[in-house]
N, C-alpha and C. Protein backbone atom coordinates (compact mmCIF):
# COMPACT_ATOMS: atom_id res chain seq x y z
N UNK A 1 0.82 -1.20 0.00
CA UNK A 1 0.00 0.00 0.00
C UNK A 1 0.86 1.26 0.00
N UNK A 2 1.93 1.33 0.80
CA UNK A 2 3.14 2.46 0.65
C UNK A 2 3.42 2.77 -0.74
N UNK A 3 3.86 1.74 -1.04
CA UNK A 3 4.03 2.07 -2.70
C UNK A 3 3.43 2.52 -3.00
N UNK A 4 2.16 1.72 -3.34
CA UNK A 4 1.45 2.61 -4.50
C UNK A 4 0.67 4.41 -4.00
N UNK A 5 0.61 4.83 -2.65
CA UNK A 5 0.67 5.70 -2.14
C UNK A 5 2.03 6.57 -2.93
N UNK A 6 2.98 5.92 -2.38
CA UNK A 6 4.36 6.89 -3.28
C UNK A 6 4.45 6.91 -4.38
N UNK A 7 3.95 6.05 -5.23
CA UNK A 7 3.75 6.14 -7.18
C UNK A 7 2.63 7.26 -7.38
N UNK A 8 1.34 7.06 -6.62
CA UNK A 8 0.79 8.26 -7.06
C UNK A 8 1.08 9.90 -6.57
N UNK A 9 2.09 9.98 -5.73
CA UNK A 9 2.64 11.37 -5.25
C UNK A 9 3.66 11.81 -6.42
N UNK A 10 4.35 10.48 -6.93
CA UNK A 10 4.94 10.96 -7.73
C UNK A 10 4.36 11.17 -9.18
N UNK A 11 3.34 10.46 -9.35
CA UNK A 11 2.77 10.90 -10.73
C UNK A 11 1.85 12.47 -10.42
N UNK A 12 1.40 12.77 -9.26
CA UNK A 12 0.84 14.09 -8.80
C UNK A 12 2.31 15.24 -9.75
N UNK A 13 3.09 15.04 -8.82
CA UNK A 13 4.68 15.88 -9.00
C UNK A 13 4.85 15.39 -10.25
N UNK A 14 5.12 14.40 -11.29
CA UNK A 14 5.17 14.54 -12.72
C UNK A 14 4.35 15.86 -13.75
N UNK A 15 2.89 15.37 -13.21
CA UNK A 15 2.00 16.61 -13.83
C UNK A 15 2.35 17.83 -13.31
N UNK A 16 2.57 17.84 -12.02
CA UNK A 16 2.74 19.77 -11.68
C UNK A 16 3.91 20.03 -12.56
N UNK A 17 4.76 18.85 -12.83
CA UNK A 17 6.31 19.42 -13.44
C UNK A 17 5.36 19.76 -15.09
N UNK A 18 5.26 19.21 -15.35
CA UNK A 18 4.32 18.97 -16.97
C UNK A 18 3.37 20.71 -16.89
N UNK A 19 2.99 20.72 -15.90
CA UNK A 19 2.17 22.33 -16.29
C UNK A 19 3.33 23.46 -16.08
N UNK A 20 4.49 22.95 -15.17
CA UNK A 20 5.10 24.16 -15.32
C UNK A 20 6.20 24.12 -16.39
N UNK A 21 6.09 23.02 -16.81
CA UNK A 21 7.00 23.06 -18.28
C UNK A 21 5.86 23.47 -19.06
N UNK A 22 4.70 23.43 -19.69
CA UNK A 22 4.08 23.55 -21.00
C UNK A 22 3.46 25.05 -20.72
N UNK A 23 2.88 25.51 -19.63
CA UNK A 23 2.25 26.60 -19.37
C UNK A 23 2.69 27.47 -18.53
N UNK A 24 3.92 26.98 -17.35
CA UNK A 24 4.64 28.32 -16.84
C UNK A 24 3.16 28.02 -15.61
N UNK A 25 3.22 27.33 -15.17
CA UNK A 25 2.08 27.26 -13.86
C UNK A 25 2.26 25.96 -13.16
N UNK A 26 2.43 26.39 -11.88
CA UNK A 26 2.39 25.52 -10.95
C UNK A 26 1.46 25.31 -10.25
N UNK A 27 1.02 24.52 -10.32
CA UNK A 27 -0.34 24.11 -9.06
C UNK A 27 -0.60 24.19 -8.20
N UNK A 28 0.60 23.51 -7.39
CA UNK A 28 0.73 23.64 -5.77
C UNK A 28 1.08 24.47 -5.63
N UNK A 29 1.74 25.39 -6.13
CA UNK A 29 2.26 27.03 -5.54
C UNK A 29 1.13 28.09 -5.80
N UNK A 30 0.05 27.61 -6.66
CA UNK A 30 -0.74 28.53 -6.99
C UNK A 30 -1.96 27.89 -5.60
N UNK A 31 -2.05 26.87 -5.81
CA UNK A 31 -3.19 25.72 -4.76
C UNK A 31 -2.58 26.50 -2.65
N UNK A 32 -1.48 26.67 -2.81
CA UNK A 32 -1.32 26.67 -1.52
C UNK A 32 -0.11 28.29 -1.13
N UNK A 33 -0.36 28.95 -1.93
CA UNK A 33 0.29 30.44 -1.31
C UNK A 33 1.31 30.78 -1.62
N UNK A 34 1.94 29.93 -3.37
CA UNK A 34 2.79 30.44 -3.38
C UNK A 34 4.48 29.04 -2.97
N UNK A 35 5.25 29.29 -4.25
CA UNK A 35 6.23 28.02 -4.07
C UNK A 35 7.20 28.36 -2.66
N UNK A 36 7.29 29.63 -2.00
CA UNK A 36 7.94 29.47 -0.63
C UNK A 36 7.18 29.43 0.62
N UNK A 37 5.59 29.11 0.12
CA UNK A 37 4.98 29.20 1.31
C UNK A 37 5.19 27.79 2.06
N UNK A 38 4.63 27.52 3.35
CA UNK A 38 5.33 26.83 4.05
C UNK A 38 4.69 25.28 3.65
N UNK A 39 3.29 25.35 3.42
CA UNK A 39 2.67 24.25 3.07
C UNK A 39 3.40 24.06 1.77
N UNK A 40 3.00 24.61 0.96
CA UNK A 40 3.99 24.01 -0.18
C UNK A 40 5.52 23.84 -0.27
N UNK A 41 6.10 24.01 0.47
CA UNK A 41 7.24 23.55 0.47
C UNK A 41 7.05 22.11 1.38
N UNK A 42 6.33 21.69 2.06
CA UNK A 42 6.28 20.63 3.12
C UNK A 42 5.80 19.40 1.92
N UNK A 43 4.68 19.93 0.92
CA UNK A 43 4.25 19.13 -0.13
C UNK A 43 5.41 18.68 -1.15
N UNK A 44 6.00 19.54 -1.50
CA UNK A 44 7.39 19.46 -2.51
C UNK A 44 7.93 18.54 -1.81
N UNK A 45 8.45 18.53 -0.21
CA UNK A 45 9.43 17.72 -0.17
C UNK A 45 9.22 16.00 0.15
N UNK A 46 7.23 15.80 0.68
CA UNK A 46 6.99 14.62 1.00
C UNK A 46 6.60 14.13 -0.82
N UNK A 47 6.56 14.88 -1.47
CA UNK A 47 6.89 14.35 -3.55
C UNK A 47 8.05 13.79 -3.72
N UNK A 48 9.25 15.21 -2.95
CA UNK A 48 10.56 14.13 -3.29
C UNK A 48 10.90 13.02 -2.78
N UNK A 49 10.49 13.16 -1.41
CA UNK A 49 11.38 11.62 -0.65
C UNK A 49 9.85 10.41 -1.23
N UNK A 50 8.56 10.81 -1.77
CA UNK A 50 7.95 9.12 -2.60
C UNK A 50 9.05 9.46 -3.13
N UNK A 51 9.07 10.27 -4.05
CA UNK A 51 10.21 10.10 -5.40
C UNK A 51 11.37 8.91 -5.02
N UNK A 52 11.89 9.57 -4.23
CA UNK A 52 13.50 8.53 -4.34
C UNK A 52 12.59 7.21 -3.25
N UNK A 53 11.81 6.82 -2.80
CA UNK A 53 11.51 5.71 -2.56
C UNK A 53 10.97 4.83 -3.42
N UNK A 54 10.68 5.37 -4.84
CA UNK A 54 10.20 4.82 -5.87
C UNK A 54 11.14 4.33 -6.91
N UNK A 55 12.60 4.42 -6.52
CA UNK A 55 13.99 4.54 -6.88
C UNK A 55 13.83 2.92 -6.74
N UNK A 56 13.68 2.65 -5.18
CA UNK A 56 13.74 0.98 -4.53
C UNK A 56 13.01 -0.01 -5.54
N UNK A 57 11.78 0.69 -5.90
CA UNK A 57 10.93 -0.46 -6.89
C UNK A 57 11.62 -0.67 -8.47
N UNK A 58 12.62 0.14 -8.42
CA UNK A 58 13.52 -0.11 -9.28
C UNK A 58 13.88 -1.73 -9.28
N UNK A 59 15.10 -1.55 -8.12
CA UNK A 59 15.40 -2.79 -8.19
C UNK A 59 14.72 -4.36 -7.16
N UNK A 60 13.46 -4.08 -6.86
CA UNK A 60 13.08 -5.35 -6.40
C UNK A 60 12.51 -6.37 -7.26
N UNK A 61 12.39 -7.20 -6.67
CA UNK A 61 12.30 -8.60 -7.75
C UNK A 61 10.36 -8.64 -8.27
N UNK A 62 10.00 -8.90 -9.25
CA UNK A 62 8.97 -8.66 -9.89
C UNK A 62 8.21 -9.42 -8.75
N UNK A 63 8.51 -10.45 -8.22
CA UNK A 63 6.90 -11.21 -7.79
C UNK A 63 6.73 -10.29 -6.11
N UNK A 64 8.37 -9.59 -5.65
CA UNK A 64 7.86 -9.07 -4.51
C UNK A 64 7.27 -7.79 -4.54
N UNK A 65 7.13 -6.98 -5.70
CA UNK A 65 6.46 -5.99 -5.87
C UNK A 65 4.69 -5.78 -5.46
N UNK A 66 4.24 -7.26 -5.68
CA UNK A 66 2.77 -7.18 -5.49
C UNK A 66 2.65 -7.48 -4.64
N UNK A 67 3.64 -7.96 -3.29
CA UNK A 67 3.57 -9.30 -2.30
C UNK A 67 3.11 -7.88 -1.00
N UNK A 68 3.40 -6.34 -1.57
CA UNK A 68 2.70 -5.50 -0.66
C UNK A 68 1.58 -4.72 -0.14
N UNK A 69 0.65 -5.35 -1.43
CA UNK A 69 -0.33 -5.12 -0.67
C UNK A 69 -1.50 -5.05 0.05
């Protein structure tokens, strides 16, 4: 269940990257006060650390990927 919790934070943070590459708009900075406000920075950084925990499903073995959840 972690996982797939952290796959969809990171596909959240794919699209915000995707609007601020194609349109110059960020979501969560517009959604929450602004990219140095405090909530959004707390959001940015629980995106990055799914991110690099989604690094791990890299290398685990195919049958233990489903064995979580």
């Amino acid at each position: 269940m972690f996982d797939k919790i952290c796959l969809i934070l990171v596909i959240i943070g794919a699209l915000n990257w995707g609007l601020v590459g194609l349109f110059e708009f960020d979501l969560v900075a517009w959604a929450f006060g602004g990219a140095t406000a405090i909530v959004s920075r707390i959001i940015y950084t629980v995106i990055a650390l799914a991110g690099v925990w989604c690094i791990s499903l890299l290398f685990r073995d195919r049958g233990a990927v489903g064995t979580n959840d």
